[in-house]
Protein backbone atom coordinates (compact mmCIF):
# COMPACT_ATOMS: atom_id res chain seq x y z
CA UNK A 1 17.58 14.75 -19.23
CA UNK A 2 20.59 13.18 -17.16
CA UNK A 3 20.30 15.71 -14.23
CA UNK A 4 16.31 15.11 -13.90
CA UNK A 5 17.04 11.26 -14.07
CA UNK A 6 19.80 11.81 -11.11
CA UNK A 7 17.59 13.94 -9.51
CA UNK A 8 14.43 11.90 -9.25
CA UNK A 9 16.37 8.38 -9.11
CA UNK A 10 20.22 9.28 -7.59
CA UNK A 11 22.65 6.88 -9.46
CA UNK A 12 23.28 5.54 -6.21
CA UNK A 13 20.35 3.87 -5.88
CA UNK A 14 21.86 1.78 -8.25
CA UNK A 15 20.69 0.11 -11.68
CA UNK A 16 19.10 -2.74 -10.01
CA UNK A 17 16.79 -0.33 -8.46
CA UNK A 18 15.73 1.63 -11.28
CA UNK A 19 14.44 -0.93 -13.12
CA UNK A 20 12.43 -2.11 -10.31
CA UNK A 21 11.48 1.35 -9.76
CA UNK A 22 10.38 1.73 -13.51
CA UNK A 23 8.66 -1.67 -13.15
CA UNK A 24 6.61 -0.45 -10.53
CA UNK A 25 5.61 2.70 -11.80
CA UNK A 26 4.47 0.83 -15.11
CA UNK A 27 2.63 -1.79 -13.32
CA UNK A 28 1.04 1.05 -10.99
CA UNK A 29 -0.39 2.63 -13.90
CA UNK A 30 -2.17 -0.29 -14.55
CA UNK A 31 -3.63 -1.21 -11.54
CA UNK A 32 -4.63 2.39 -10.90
CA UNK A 33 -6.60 1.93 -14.63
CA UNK A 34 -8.13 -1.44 -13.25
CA UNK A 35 -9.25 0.97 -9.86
CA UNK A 36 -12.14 2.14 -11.91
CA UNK A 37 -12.28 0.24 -15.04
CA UNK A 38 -13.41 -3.13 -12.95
CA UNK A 39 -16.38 -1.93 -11.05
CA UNK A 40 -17.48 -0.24 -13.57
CA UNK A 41 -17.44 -3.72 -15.89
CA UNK A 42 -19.14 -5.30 -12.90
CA UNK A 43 -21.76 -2.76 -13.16
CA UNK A 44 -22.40 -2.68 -16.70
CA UNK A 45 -22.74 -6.41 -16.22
CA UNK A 46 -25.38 -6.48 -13.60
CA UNK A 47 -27.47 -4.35 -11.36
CA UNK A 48 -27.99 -7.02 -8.45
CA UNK A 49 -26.08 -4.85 -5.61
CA UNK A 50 -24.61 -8.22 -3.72
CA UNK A 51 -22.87 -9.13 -7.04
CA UNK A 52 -21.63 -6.05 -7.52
CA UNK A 53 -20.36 -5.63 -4.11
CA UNK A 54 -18.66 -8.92 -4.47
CA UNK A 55 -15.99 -6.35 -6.61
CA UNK A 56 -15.17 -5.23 -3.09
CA UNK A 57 -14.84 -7.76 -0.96
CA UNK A 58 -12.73 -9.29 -3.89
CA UNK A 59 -10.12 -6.75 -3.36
CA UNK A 60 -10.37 -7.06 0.15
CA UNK A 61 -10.57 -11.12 0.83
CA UNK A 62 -7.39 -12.24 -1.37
CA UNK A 63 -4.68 -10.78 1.33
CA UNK A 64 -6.26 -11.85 4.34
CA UNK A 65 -6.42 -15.44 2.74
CA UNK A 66 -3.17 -15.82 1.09
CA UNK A 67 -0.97 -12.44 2.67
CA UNK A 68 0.92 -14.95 5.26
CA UNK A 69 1.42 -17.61 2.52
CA UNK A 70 2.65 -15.37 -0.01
CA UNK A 71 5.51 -14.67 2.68
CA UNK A 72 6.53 -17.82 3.47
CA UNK A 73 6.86 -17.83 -0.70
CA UNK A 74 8.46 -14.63 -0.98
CA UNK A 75 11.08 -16.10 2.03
CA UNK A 76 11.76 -19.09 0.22
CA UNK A 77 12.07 -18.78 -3.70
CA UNK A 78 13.86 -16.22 -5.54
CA UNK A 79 11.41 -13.07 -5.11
CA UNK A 80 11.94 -11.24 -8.47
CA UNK A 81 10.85 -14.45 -10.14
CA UNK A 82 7.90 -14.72 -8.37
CA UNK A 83 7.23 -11.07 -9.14
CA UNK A 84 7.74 -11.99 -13.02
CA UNK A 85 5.45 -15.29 -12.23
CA UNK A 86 2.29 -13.78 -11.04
CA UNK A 87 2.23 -10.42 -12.88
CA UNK A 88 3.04 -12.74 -16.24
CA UNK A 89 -0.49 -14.79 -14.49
CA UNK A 90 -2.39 -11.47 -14.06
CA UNK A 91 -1.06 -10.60 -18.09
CA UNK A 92 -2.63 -13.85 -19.12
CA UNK A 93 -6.11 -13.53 -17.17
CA UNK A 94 -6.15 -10.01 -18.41
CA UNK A 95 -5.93 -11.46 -21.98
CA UNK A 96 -8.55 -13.87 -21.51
CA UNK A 97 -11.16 -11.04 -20.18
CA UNK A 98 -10.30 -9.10 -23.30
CA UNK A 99 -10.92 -11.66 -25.82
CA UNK A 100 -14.31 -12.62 -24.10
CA UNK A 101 -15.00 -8.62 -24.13
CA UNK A 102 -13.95 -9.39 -28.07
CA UNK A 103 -16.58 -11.77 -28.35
CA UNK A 104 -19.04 -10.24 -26.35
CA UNK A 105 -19.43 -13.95 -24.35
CA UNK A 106 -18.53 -11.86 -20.63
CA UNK A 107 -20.59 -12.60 -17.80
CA UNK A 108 -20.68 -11.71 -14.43
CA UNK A 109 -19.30 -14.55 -12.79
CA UNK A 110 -16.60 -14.89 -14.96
CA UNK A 111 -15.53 -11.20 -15.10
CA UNK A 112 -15.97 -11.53 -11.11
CA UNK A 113 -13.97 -14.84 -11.14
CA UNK A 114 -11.13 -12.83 -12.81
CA UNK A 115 -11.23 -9.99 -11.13
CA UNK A 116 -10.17 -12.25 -7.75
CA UNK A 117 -7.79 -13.96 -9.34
CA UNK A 118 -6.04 -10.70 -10.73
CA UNK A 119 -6.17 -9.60 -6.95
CA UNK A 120 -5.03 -12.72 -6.05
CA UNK A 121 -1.86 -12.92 -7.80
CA UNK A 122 -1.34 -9.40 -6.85
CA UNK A 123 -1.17 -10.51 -3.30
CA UNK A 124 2.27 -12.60 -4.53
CA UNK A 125 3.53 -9.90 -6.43
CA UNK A 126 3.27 -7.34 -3.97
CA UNK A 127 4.94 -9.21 -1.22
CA UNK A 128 7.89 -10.30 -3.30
CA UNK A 129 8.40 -6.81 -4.80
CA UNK A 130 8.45 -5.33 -1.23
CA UNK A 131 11.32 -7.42 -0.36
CA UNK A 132 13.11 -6.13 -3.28
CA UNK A 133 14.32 -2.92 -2.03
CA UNK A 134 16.06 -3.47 0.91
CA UNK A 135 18.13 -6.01 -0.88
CA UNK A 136 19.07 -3.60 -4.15
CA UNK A 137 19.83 -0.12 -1.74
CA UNK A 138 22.13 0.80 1.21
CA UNK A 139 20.48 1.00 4.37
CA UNK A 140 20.51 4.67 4.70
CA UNK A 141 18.48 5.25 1.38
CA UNK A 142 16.14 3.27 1.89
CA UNK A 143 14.04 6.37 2.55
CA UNK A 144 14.73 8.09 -0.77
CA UNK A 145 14.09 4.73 -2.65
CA UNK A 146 10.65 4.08 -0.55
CA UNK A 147 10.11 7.54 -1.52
CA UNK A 148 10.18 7.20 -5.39
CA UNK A 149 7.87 3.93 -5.26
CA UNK A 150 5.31 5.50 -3.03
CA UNK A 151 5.03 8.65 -5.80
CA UNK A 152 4.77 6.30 -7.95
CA UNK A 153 1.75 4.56 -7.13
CA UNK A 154 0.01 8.12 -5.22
CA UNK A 155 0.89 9.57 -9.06
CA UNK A 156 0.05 7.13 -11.28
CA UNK A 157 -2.66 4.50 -9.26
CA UNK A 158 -4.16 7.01 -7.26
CA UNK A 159 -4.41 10.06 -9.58
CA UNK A 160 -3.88 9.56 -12.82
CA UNK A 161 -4.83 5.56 -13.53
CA UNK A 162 -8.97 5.92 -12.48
CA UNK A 163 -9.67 8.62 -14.45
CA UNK A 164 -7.74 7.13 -17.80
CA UNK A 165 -9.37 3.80 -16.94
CA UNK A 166 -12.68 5.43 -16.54
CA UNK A 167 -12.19 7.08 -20.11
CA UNK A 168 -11.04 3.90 -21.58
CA UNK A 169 -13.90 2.11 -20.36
CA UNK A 170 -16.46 4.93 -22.42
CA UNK A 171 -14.27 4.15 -25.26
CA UNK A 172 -15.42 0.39 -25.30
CA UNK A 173 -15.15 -2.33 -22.60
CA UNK A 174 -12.51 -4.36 -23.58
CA UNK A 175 -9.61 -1.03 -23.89
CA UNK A 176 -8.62 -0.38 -20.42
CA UNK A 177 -8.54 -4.05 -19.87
CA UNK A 178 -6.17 -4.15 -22.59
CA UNK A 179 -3.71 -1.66 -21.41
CA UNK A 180 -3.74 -2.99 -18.13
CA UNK A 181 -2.55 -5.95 -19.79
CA UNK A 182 0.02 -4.20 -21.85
CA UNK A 183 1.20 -2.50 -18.56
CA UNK A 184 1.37 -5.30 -16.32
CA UNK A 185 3.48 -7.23 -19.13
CA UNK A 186 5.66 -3.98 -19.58
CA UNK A 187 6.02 -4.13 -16.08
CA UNK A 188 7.78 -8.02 -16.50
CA UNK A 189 10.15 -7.32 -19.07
CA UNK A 190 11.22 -4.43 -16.83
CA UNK A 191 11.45 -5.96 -13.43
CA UNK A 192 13.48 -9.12 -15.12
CA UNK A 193 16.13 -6.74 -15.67
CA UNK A 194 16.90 -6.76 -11.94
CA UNK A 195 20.19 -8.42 -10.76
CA UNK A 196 19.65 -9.29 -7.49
CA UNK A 197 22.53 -9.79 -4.81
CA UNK A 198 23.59 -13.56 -3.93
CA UNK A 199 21.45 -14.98 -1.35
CA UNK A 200 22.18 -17.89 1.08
CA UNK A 201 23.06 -20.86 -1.54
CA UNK A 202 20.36 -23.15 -2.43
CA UNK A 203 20.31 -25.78 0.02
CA UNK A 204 21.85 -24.79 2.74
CA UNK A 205 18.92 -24.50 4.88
CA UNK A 206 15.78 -26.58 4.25
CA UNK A 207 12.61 -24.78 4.64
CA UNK A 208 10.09 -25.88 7.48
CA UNK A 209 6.76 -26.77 6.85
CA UNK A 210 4.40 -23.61 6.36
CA UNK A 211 3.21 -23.75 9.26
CA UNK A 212 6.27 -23.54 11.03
CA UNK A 213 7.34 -20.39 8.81
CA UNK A 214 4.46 -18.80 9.44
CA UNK A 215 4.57 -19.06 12.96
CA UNK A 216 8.38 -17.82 12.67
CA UNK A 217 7.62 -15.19 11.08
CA UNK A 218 5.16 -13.94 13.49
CA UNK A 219 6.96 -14.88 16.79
CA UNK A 220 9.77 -12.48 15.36
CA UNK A 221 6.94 -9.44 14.59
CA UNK A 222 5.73 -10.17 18.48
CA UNK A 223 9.12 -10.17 20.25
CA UNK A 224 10.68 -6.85 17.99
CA UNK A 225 9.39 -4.31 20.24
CA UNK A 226 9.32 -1.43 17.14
CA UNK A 227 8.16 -3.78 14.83
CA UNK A 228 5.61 -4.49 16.86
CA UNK A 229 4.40 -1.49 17.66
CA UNK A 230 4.03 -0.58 14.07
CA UNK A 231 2.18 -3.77 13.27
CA UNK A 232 -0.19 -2.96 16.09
CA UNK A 233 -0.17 0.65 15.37
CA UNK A 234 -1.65 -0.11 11.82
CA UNK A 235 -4.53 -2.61 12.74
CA UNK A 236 -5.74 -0.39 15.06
CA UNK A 237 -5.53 2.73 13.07
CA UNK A 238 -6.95 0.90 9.92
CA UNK A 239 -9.88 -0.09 12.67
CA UNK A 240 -10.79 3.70 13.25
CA UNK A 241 -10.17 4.42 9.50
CA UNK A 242 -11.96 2.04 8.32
CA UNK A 243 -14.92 2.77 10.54
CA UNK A 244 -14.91 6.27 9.29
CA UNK A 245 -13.76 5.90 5.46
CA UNK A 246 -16.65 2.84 5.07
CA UNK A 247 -19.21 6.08 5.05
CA UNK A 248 -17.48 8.52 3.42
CA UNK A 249 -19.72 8.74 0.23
CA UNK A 250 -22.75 8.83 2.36
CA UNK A 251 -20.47 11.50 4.94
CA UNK A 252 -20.05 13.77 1.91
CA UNK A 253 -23.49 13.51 0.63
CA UNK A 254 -25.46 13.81 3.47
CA UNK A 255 -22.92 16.04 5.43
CA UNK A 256 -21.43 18.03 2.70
CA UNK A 257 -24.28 18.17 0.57
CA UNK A 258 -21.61 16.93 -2.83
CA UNK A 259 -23.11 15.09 -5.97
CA UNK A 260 -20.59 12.04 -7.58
CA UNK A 261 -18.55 14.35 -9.16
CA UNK A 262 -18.33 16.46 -5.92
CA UNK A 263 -17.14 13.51 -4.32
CA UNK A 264 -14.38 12.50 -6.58
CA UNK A 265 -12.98 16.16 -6.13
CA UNK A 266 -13.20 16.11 -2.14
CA UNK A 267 -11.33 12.17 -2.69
CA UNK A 268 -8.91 13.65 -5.29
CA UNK A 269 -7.67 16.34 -2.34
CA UNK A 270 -6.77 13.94 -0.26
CA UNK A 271 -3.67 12.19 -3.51
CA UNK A 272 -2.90 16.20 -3.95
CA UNK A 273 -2.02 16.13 -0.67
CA UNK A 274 -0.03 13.18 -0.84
CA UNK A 275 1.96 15.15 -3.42
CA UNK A 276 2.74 18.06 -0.79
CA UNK A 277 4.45 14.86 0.98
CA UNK A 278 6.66 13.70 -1.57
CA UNK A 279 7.61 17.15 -2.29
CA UNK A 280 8.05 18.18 1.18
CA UNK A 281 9.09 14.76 3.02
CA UNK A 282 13.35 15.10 2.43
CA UNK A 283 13.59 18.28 4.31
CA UNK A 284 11.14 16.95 6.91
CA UNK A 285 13.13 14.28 7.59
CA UNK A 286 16.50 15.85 7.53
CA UNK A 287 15.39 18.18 10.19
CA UNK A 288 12.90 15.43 12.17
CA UNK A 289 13.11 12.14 13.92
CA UNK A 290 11.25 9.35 11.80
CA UNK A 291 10.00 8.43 15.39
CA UNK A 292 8.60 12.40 15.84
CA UNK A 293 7.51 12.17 12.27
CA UNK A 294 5.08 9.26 13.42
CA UNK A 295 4.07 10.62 16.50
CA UNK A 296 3.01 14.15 14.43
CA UNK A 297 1.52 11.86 12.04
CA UNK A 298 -0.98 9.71 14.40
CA UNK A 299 -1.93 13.17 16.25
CA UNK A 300 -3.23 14.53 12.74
CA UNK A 301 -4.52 11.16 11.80
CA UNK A 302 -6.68 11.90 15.12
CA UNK A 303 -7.23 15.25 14.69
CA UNK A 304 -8.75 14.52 11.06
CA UNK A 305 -11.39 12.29 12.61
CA UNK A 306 -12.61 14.95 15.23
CA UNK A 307 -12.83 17.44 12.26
CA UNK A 308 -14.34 15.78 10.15
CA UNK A 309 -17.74 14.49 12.54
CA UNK A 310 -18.01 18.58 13.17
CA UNK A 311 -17.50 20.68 10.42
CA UNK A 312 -20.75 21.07 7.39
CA UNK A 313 -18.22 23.21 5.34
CA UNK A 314 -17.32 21.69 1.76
CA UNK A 315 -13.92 23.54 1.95
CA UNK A 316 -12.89 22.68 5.50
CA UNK A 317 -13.51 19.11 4.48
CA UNK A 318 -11.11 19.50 1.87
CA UNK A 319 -8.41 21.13 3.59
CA UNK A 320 -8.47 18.63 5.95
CA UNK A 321 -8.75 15.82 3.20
CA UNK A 322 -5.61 17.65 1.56
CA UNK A 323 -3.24 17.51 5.13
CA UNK A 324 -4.55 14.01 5.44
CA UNK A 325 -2.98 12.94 2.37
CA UNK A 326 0.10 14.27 2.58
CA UNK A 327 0.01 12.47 6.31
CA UNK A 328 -0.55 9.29 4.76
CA UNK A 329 1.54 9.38 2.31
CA UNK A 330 5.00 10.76 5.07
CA UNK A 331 3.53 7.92 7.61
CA UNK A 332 3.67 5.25 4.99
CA UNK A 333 6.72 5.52 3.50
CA UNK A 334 8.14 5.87 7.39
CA UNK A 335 7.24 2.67 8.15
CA UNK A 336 8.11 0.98 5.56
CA UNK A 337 11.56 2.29 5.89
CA UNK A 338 11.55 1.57 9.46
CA UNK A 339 10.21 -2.31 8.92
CA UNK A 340 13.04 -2.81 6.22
CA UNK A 341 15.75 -1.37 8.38
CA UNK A 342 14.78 -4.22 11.06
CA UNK A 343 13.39 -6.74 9.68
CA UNK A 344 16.70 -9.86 9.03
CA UNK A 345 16.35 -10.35 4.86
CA UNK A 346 15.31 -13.51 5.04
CA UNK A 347 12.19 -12.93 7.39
CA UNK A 348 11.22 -9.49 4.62
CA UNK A 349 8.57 -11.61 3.45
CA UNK A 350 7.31 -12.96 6.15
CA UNK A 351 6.97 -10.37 8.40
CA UNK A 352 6.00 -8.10 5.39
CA UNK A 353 2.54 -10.19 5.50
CA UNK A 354 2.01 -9.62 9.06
CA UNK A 355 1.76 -5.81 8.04
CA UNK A 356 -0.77 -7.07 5.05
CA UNK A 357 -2.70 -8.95 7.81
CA UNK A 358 -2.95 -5.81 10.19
CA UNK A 359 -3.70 -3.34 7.47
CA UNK A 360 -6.73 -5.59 5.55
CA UNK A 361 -7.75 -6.93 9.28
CA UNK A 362 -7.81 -3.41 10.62
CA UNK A 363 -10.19 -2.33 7.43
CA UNK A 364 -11.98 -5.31 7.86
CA UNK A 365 -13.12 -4.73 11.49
CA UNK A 366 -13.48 -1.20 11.22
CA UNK A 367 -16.07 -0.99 7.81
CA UNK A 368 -18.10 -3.93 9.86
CA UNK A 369 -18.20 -0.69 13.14
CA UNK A 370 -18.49 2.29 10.62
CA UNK A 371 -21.53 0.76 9.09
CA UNK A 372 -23.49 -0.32 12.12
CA UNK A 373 -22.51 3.25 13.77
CA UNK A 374 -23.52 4.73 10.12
CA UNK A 375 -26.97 2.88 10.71
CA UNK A 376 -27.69 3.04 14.12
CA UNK A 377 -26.51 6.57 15.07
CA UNK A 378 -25.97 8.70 12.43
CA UNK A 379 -23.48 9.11 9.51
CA UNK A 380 -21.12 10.85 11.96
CA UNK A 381 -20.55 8.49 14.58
CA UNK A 382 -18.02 6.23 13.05
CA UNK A 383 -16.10 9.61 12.89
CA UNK A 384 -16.45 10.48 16.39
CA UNK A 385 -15.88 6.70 17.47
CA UNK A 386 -12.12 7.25 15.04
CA UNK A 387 -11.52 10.35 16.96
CA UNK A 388 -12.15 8.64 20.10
CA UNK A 389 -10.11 5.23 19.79
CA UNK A 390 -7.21 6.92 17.92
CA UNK A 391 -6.74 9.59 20.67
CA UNK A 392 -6.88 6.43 23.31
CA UNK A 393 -4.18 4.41 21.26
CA UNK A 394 -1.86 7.61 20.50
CA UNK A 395 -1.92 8.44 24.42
CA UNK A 396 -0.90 4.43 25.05
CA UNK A 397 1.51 4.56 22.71
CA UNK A 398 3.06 8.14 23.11
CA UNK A 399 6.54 7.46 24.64
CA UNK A 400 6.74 3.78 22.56
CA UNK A 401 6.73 6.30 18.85
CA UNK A 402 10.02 7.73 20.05
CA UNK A 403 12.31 4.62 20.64
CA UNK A 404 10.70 3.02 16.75
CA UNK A 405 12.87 4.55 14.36
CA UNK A 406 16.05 3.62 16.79
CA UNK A 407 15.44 -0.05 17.55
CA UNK A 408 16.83 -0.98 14.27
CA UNK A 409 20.69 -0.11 15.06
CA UNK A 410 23.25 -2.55 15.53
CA UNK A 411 21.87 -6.03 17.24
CA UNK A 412 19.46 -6.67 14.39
CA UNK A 413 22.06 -5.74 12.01
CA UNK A 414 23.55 -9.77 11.86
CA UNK A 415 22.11 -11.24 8.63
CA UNK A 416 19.31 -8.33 7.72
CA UNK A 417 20.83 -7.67 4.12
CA UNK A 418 23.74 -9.83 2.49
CA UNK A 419 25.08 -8.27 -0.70
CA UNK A 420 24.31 -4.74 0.97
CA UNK A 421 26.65 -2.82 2.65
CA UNK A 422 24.91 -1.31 5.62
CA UNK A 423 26.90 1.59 7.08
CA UNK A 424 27.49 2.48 9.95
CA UNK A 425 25.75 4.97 12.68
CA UNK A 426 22.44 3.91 11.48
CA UNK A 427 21.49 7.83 10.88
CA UNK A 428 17.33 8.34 10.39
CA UNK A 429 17.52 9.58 7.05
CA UNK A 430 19.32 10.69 4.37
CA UNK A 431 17.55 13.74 3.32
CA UNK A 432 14.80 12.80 1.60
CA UNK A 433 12.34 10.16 1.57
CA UNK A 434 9.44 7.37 1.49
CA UNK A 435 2.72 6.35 1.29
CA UNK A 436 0.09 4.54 2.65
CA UNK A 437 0.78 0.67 1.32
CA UNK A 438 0.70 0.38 4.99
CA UNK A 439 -2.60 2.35 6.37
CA UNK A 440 -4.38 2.27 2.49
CA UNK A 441 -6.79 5.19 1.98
């Protein structure tokens, strides 16, 4: 049992990092079990299709609104706190839902009410526990570290939570509410058993107004040219995602010719796929440049797109949906490795909501395109149009994807990670490695 625990989490990573890591794995499960388990309650609540799309935009809205104020937060106060704080929140709405499921007294605008909230204070979380890592692990495993918390949540949010949420729900409405709630509180105790390194004593500098931090936070995204890049890189890829993932039930009815359960399988290739990655992703980047890791990544990313608005063939689809996924999943956990290795540690949070901005902004924009192309044109344009503005941006960005994974080296070293000893050289990877937190699919 020792030499699988070493394997899959290297002692050293460090103590502090395995019980973050088994936090988030615990609290993935959970979330992955709310994936299905809360439109589904919305459903069974109502059949007025505005209130049940409201379940959407609910997921969608919370980081756009509170993503650059949850960084200030997370820049400010002490981060695993505030990851203790608002999961112990979500625990407690979670508790509430379950006792009005108890009583059958659930409505829709309550259970829609809570369902915001729970994304809401996810929005906190999620911030704070990004900061986390950087902080707990050397510089130069950062990528194995990403690595393990991106399986995680492909593993156990992605591919295993919806289904046992889904089954849950069958049982009764109140159970996978219930475990969530479990989870998420499982996921507290665990989490508060990280020991943090010392940062900057309280006091010593007095924060600015918000508005001031906010604005600090992104005048330091604009003027690092990788960081930059990336942050532009992901709004603009989430724009021609977006556009083409916003029809991709109708795509794989009306293209493919696949029922509901069809679907689910031709989605489901896309998180086995994501498991090639983490199986495949240390030698890849023992052998590869993160910054020619992006560049291949973007170039399939495209590529996907244009195969996608021509093929009619069930199992093309799902090849492609298979490489996709283990893209996503090697181009996530890149650039969250390459973000952490820049970014000083007491801007993480900060600039970590930038990324939140560009990825929700990016989906935002491109479902708005992907529908009126859907309606307008045919469900195969808003592929075509991905096709067409990805292979634009990867041409004007080409020689920029090279320099990314090297502007991190010594002059942003000052002040990125006290307690952590960074060493040096700066070396690309360690051998093995970091998912899509940053271009969601």
């Amino acid at each position: 049992m020792g030499g699988i625990v070493e394997r899959l989490v290297p002692a050293r990573l460090g103590t502090g990092f395995r019980w973050l890591l088994a936090s988030s794995w615990t609290s993935n499960l959970g979330d992955g079990i709310a994936v299905a388990a809360g439109p589904l309650l919305v459903a069974s609540l109502t059949g007025n299709a505005f209130l049940v799309s409201l379940a959407a935009l609910l997921r969608w809205a919370p980081p756009l609104v509170f993503g650059l104020y949850a960084g200030v937060l997370s820049d400010r106060l002490d981060r695993r706190r505030i990851v203790m704080a608002a999961d112990a929140v979500r625990a407690a709405i979670l508790v509430v839902v379950v006792a009005l499921l108890a009583a059958d007294r659930l409505t829709v605008v309550p259970a829609l009410v809570a369902l915001g909230l729970l994304t809401t204070a996810e929005v906190f979380a999620d911030n704070a526990a990004a900061t986390l890592t950087p902080t707990l692990v050397r510089r130069d495993d950062l990528v194995v570290a990403n690595a393990r918390l991106q399986a995680g949540f492909l593993t156990l949010n992605q591919l295993v939570g919806p289904p046992v949420g889904a089954a849950l729900f069958a049982a009764g409405l109140l159970w996978p509410f219930l475990a969530e709630a479990v989870l998420v509180a499982a996921g507290v105790l665990l989490v508060s058993r990280v020991v943090l390194p010392v940062r900057e004593p309280p006091g010593t500098r007095r924060p600015a107004g918000v508005r001031h931090e906010v604005v600090e936070g992104l005048r330091w995204t604009v003027r690092h040219p990788a960081v930059r890049t990336l942050s532009l890189t992901i709004l603009i890829f989430n724009v021609t995602f977006g556009a083409a993932w916003s029809v991709l039930v109708l795509y794989a009815q009306q293209r493919l010719g696949l029922d509901a359960v069809g679907f689910g399988l031709f989605t489901t290739a896309g998180a086995l796929g994501g498991l090639l990655g983490t199986a495949i992703y240390g030698r890849l980047t023992s052998r590869v440049s993160l910054g020619n890791v992006m560049r291949a990544g973007l170039i399939i990313e495209t590529l996907t797109h244009l195969a996608l608005a021509v093929t009619t063939s069930v199992w093309i689809a799902g090849a492609v949906m298979f490489v996709f996924g283990a893209h996503a999943f090697i181009w996530g956990t890149t650039s969250i490795t390459v973000r952490q290795r820049a970014v000083p540690e007491h801007l993480q949070g900060r600039v970590g909501s930038v990324n939140t901005i560009s990825v929700f902004g990016g989906l935002v924009v491109g479902s708005a395109i992907g529908g009126a192309l859907a309606t307008r044109v045919g469900v195969t344009a808003p592929f075509w149009f991905a096709f067409a503005g990805s292979a634009v941006f990867v041409a004007l960005l080409w020689r920029e994807l090279t320099r990314i994974a090297h502007a991190d080296d010594a002059a942003d070293a000052p002040g990125r990670q006290p307690g952590v000893q960074a060493p040096p050289g700066g070396g690309e990877g360690s051998g093995e490695g970091p998912g899509r937190e940053t271009m969601p699919g």
